[in-house]
Protein backbone atom coordinates (compact mmCIF):
# COMPACT_ATOMS: atom_id res chain seq x y z
CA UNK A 1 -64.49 -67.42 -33.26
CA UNK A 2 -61.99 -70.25 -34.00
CA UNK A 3 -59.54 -69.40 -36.94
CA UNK A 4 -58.93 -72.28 -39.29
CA UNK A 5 -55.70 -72.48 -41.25
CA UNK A 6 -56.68 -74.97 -44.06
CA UNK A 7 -53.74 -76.62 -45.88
CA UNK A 8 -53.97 -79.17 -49.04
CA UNK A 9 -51.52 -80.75 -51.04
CA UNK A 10 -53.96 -79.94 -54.13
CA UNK A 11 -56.93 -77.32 -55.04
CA UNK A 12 -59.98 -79.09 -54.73
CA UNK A 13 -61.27 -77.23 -57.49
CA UNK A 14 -61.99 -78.54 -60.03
CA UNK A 15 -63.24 -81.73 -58.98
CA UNK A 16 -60.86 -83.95 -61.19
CA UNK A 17 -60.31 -86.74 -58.45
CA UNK A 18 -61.38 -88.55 -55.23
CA UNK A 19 -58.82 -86.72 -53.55
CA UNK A 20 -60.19 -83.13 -55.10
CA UNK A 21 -63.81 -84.28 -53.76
CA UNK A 22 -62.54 -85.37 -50.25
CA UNK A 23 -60.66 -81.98 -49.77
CA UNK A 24 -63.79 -80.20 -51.37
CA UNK A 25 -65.77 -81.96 -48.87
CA UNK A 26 -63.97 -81.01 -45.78
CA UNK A 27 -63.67 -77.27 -46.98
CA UNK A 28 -67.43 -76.96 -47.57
CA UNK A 29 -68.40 -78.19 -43.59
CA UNK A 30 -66.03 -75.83 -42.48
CA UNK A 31 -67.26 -72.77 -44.75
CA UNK A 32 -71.01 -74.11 -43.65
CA UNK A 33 -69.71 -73.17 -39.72
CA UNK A 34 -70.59 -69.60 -38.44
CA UNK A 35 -68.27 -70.00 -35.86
CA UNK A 36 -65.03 -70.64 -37.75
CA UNK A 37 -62.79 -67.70 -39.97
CA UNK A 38 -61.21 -70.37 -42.85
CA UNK A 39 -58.06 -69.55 -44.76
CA UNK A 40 -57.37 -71.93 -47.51
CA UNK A 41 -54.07 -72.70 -48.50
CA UNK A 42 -53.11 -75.00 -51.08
CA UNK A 43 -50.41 -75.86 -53.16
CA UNK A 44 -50.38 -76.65 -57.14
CA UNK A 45 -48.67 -78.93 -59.22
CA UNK A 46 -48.34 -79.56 -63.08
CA UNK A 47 -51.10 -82.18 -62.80
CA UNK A 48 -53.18 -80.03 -60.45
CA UNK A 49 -53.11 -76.11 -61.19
CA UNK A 50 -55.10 -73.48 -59.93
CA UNK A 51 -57.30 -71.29 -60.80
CA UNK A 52 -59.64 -69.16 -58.35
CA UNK A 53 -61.99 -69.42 -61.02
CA UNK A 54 -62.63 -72.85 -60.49
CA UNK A 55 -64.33 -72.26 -56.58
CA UNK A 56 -67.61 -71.21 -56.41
CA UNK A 57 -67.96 -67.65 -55.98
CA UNK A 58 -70.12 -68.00 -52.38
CA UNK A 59 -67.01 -69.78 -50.91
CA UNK A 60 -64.43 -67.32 -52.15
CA UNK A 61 -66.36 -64.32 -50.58
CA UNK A 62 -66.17 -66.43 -47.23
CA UNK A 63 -62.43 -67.89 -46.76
CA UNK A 64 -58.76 -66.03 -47.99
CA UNK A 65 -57.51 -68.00 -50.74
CA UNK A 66 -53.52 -68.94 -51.38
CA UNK A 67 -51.47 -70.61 -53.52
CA UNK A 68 -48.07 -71.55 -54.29
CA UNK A 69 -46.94 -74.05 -56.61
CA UNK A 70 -44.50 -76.93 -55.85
CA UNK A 71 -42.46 -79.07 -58.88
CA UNK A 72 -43.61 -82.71 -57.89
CA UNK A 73 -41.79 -84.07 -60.95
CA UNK A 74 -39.97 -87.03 -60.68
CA UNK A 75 -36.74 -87.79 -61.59
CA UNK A 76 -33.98 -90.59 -61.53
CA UNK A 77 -31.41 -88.57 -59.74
CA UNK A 78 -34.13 -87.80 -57.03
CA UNK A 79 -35.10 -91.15 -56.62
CA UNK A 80 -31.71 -92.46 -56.08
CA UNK A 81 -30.61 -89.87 -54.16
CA UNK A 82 -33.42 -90.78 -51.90
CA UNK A 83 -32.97 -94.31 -52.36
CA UNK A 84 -29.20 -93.95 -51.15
CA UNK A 85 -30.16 -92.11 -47.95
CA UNK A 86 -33.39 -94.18 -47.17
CA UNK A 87 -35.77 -90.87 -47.05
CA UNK A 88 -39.27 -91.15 -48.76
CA UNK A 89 -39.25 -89.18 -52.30
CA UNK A 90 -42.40 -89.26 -51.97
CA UNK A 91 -43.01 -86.98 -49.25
CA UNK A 92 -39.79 -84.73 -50.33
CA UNK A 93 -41.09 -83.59 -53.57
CA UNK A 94 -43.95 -81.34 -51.60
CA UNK A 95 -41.29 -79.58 -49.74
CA UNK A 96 -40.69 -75.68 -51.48
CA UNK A 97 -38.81 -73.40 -49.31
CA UNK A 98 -40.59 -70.89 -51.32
CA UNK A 99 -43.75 -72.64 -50.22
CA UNK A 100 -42.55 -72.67 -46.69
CA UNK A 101 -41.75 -68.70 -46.38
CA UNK A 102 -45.24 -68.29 -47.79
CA UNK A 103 -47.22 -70.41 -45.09
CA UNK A 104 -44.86 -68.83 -42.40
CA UNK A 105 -45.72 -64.98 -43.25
CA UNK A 106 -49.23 -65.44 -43.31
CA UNK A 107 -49.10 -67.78 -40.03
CA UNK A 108 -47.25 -64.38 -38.55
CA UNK A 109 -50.22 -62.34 -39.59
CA UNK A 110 -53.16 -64.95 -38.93
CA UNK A 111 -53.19 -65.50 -35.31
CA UNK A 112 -54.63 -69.14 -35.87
CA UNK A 113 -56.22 -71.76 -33.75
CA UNK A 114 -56.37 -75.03 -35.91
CA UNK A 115 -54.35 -76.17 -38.92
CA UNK A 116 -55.91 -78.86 -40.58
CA UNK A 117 -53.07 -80.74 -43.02
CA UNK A 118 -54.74 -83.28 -46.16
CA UNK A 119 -51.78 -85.88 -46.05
CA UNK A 120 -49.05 -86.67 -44.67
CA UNK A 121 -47.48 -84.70 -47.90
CA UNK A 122 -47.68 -81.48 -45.70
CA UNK A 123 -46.32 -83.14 -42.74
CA UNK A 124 -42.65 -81.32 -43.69
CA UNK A 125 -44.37 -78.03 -43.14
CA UNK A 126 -45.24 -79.15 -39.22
CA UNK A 127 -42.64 -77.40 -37.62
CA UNK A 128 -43.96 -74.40 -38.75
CA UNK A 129 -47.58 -74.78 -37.10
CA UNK A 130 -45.90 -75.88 -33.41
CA UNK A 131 -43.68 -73.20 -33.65
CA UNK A 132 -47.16 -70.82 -33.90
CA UNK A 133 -48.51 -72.89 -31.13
CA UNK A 134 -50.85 -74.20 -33.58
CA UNK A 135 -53.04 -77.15 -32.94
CA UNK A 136 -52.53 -79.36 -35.99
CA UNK A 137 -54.78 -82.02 -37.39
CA UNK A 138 -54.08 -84.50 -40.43
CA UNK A 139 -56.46 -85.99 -41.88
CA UNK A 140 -55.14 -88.87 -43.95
CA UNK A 141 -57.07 -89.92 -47.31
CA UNK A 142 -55.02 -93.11 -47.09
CA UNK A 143 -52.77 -95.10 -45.36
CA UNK A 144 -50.31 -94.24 -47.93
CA UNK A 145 -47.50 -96.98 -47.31
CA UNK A 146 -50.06 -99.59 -48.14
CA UNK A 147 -50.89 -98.63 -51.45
CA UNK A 148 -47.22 -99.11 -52.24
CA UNK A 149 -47.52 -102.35 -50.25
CA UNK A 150 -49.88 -103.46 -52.35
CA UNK A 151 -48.44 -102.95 -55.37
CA UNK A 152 -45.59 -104.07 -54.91
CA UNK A 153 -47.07 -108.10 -54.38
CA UNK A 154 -49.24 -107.00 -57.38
CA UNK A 155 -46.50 -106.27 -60.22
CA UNK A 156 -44.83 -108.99 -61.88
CA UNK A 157 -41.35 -107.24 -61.98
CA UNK A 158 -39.18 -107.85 -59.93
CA UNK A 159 -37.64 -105.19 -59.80
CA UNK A 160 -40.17 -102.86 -59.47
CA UNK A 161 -41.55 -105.13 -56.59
CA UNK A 162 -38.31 -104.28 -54.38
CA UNK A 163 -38.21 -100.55 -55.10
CA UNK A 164 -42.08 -100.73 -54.25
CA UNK A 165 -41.35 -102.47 -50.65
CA UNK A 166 -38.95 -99.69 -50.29
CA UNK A 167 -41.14 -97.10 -50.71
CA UNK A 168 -43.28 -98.48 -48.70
CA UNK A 169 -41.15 -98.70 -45.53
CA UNK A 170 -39.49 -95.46 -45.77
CA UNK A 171 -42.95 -94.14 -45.70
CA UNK A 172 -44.45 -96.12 -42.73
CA UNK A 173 -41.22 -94.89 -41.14
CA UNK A 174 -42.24 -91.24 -41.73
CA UNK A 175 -45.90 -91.74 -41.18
CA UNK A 176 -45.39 -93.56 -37.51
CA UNK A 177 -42.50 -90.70 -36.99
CA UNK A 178 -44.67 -87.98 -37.94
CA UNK A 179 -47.80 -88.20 -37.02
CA UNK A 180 -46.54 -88.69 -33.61
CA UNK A 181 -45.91 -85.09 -33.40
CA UNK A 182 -49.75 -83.90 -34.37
CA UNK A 183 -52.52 -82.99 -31.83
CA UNK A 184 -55.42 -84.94 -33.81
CA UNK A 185 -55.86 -87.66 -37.16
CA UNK A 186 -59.17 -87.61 -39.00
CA UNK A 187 -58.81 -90.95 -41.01
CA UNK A 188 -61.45 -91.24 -43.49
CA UNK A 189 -62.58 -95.00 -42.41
CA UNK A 190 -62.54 -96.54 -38.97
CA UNK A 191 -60.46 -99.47 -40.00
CA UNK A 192 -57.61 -96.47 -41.14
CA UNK A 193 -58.10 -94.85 -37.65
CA UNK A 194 -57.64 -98.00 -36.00
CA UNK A 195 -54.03 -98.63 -37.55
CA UNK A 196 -52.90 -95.20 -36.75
CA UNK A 197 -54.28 -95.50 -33.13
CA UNK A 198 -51.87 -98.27 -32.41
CA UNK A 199 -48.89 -96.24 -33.54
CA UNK A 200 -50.05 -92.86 -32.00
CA UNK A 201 -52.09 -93.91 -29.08
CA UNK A 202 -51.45 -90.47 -27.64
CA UNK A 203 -52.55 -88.42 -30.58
CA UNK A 204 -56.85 -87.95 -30.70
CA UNK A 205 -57.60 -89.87 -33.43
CA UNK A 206 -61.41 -90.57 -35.43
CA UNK A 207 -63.16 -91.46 -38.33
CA UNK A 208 -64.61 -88.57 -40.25
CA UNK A 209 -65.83 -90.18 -43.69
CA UNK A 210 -65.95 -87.86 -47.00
CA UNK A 211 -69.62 -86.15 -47.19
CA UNK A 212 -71.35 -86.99 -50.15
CA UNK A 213 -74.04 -85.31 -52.76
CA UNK A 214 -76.97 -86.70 -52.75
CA UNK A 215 -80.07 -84.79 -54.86
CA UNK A 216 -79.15 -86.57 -58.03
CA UNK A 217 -82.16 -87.69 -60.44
CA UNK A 218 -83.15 -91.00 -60.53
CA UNK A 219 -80.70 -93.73 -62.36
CA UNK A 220 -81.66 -95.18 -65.65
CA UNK A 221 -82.03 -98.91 -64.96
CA UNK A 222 -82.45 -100.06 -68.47
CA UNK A 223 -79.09 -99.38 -69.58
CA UNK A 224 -76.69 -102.06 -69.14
CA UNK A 225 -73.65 -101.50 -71.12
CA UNK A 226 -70.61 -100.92 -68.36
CA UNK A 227 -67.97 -98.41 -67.27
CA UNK A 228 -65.32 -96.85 -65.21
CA UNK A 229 -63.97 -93.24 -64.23
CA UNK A 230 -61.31 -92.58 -62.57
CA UNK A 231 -57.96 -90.55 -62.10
CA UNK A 232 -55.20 -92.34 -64.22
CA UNK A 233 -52.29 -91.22 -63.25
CA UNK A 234 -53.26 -93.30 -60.17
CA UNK A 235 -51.63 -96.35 -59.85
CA UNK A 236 -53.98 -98.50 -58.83
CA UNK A 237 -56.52 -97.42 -60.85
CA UNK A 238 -54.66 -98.43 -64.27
CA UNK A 239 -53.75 -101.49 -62.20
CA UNK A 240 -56.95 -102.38 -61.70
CA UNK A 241 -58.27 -101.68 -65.45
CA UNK A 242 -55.16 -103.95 -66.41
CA UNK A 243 -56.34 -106.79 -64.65
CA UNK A 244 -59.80 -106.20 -66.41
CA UNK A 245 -57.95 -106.52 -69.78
CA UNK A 246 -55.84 -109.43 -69.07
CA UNK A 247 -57.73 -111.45 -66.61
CA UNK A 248 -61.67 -110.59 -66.52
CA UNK A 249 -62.44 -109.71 -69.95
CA UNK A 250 -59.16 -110.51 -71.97
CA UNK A 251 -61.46 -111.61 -75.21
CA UNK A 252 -64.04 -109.29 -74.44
CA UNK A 253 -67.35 -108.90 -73.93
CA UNK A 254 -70.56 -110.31 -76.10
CA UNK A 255 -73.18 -107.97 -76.67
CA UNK A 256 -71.93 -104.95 -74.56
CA UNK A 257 -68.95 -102.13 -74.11
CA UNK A 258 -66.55 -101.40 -71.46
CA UNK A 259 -66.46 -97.46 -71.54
CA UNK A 260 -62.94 -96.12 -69.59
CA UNK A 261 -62.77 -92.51 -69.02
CA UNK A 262 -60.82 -89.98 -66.82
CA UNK A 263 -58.23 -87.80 -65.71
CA UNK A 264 -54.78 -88.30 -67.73
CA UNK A 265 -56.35 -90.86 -70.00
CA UNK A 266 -54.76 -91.14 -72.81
CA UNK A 267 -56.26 -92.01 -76.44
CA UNK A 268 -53.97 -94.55 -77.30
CA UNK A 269 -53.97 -96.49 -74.09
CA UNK A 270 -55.68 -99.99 -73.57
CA UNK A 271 -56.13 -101.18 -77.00
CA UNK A 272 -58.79 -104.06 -76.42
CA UNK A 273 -61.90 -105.08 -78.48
CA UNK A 274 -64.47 -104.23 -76.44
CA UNK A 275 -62.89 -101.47 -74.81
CA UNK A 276 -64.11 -97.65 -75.38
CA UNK A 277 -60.93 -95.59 -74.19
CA UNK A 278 -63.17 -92.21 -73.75
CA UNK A 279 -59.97 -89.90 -72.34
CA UNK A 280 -60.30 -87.15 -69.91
CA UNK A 281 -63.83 -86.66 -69.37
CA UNK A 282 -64.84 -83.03 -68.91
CA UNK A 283 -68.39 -83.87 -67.09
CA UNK A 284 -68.33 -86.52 -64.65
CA UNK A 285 -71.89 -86.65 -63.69
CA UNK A 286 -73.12 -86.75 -67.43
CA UNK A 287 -70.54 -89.49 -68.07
CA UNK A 288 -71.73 -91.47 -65.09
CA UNK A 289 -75.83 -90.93 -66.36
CA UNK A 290 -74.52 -92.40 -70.00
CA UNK A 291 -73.68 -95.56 -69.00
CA UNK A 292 -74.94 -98.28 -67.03
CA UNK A 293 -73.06 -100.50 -64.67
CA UNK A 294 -70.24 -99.07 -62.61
CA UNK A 295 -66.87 -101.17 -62.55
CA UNK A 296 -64.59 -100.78 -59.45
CA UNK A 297 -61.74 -102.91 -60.12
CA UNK A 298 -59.47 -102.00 -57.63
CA UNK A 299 -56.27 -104.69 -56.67
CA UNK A 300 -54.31 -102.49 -54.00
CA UNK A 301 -54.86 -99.06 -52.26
CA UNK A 302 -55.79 -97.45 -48.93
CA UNK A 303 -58.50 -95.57 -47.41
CA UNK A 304 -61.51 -94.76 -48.95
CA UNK A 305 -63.13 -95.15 -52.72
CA UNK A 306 -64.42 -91.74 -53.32
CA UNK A 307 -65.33 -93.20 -56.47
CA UNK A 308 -67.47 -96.08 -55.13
CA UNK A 309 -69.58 -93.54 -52.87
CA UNK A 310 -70.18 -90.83 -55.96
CA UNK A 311 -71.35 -93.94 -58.01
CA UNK A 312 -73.71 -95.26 -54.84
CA UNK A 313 -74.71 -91.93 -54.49
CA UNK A 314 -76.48 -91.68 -58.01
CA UNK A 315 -78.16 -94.94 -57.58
CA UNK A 316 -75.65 -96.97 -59.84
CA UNK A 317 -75.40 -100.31 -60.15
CA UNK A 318 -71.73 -101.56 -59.05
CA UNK A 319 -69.74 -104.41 -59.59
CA UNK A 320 -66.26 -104.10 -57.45
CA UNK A 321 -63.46 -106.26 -55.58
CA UNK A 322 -63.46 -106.38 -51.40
CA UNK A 323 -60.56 -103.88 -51.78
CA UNK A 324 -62.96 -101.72 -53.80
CA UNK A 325 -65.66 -101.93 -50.63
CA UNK A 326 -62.81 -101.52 -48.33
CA UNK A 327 -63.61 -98.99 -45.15
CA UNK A 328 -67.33 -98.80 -46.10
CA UNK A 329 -69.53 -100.81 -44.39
CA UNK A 330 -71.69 -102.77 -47.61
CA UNK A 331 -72.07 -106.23 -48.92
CA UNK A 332 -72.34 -108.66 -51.67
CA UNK A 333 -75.76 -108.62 -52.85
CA UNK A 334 -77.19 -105.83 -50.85
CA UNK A 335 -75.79 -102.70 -51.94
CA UNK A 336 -73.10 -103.87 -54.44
CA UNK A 337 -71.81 -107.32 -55.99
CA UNK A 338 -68.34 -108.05 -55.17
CA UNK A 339 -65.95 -110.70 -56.60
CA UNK A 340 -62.09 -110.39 -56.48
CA UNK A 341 -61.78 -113.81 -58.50
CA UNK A 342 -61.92 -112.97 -62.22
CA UNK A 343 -64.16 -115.68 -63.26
CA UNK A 344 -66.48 -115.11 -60.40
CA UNK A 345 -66.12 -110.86 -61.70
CA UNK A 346 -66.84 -111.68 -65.17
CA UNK A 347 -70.07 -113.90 -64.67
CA UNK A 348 -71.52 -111.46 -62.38
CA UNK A 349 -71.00 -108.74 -65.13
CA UNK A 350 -73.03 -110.42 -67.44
CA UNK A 351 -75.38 -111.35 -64.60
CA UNK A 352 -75.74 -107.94 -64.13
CA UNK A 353 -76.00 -107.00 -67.73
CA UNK A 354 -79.07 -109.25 -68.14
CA UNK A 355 -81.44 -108.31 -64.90
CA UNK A 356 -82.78 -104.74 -64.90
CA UNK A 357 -84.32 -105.67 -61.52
CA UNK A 358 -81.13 -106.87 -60.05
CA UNK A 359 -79.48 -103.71 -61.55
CA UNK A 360 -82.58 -101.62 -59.81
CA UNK A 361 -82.39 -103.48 -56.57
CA UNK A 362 -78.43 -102.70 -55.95
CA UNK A 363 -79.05 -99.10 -56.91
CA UNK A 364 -82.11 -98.18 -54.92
CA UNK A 365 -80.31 -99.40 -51.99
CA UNK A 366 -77.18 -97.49 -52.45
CA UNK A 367 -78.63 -94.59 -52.61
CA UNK A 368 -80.04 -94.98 -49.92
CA UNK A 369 -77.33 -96.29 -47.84
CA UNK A 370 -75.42 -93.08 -48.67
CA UNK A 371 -78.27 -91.04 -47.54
CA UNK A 372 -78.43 -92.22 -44.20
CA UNK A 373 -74.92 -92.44 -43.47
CA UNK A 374 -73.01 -89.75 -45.24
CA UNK A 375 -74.96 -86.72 -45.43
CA UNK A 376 -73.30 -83.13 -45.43
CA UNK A 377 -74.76 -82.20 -42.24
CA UNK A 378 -74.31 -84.96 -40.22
CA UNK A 379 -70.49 -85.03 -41.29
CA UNK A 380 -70.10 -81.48 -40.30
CA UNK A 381 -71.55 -81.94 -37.11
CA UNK A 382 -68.53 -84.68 -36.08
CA UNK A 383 -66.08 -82.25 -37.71
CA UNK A 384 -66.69 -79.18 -35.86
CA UNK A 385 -66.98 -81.18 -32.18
CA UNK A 386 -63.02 -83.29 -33.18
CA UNK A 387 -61.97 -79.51 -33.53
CA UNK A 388 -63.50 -78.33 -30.56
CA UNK A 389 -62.25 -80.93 -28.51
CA UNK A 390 -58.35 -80.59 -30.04
């Protein structure tokens, strides 16, 4: 029996995120494996705390649960500090010694075959895993100097442009560096595991996507009024719903409501006429049901849109950018309709709005795009043979 030191940079529990539903994911294939012991280890934060409460009671009784929480508060001296000596705060912040002397006794007691790491966050940990003889694997959500990249040729500040290039290079330095040192990368798209592959062609490196639910009831197609979850204390989520206010829909909308919900949401943001600010919403899934047309509007980011898959998932109707559909192998027309223009975004919303057929068309075949391509057990299966063969 392999043992299976599981490490994330957040619980997974409860599902407030894309990133809590990816590491969710990844836990439940392994739990779903006879032949694999799982400890879960994960760290907390003052957006993310834990609570044991929050797991489902079958998966406690079948993995050891930790947790130790980290202070990944910002601050100016940190940042400059950083700045000065050209190291990523980014990474820094989910570095505890505390943390570290934790991980290292129950290494000492574990006798483990396989570490896997979400994020390069947990790459300062590493040394602790080799020095176990521990085969590590990282699987990256994103590639994470990008989505400063991005935002950095997205932001009309100056400033804030050049301290977002920095960020970005110092961490593509510590990504390339790092990740050099690992024994396998699960990327969550192919076009991720491509990029990494040319920096690390050494390291075994795939594609594993995020496993998706799927037994959802059916949509209801005659609603046609629009919306959009997400985590907002992601930055290029309240990018993206700024460009909706000031470029797609800056006078609104006739005849219909934009309905904005999520995680750190709060009531008095994005004052706009046809704008429902909704706040942290405390059921996804009914949230999702209550509306009618999904908006993905994303500018800049990395990796995979948990969100767009959930949404595909339960046969919604979605209107998104190409960065939005980025890593997942749809089109215009098909499974989604896709403008990055805001013109071309706004006409297509009302296009939308008016044609239950078109809205049933995109949504049948969604669903069943997910169905055939990212189903629990066939992403298990490519899990459990990457480990195998690390």
């Amino acid at each position: 029996m392999l043992k299976v030191f599981h490490f994330s940079n957040k619980p997974p529990f409860p599902l407030k995120d894309g990133g809590c539903i990816a590491i969710s994911s990844i836990l439940k294939s392994l739990l779903s494996t006879p032949s694999l012991k799982v400890t879960h280890f994960t760290l907390y934060t003052h957006k993310h705390t834990f609570s044991a409460e929050s797991y489902p009671e079958s998966w406690l009784s079948r993995m050891d649960v930790h947790a130790g929480y980290v202070d990944t508060k910002t601050n100016i001296w940190g940042a400059l500090s950083h700045l000065i000596r050209n190291k990523s705060y980014n990474v820094s912040r989910f570095y505890d010694k505390g943390i570290a002397k934790n991980v290292k006794e129950e290494l000492d007691r574990g006798n483990y075959n396989v570490a896997i790491l979400e994020s390069i966050y947990l790459l300062p940990y590493l040394q602790l895993f080799k020095e176990k003889g521990i085969k590590v694997i990282v699987r990256t959500h994103n590639i994470e100097h990008q989505i400063w990249a991005g935002m950095s040729e997205n932001t009309p500040s100056l400033l804030k442009g050049w301290y977002y290039r920095k960020l970005a290079k110092q961490l593509l330095t510590f990504e390339v560096n790092e990740l050099s040192k690992v024994d396998g990368i699960i990327s969550i798209t192919e076009e991720d595991a491509k990029f990494f592959q040319q920096f690390e062609p050494k390291v075994m490196t795939t594609a594993i996507p995020t496993s998706v639910k799927t037994n959802f009831p059916p949509a209801d197609y005659s609603k046609s009024d629009f919306y959009f979850l997400g985590a907002m204390d992601w930055m290029p989520n309240q990018e993206g719903i700024q460009w909706m206010i000031k470029e797609v829909i800056p006078e609104g909308l006739k005849g219909t409501q934009f309905y904005v919900g999520g995680k750190s949401l709060k009531k008095e943001e994005f004052s706009h006429p046809t704008l429902v600010n909704c706040g942290e919403i405390k059921n996804a899934i009914e949230f999702i049901s209550d509306h009618g047309i999904c908006i993905i509007p994303m500018q800049s980011g990395s990796g995979l849109k948990i969100k767009l898959l959930e949404n595909m998932a339960m046969g919604k109707p979605i209107i998104t950018t190409s960065e939005g559909i980025r890593g997942v192998n749809i089109s215009h027309n098909k499974e989604v309709l896709v403008a990055d223009d805001p013109n071309e975004f706004r006409e297509l919303m009302y296009k939308l709005h008016l044609d239950e057929k078109l809205r049933k068309k995109l949504g049948t075949q969604s669903k069943l795009y997910i169905r055939n391509n990212y189903s629990e057990e066939k992403i298990t299966r490519r899990l459990l043979a990457f480990i195998k063969d690390i």
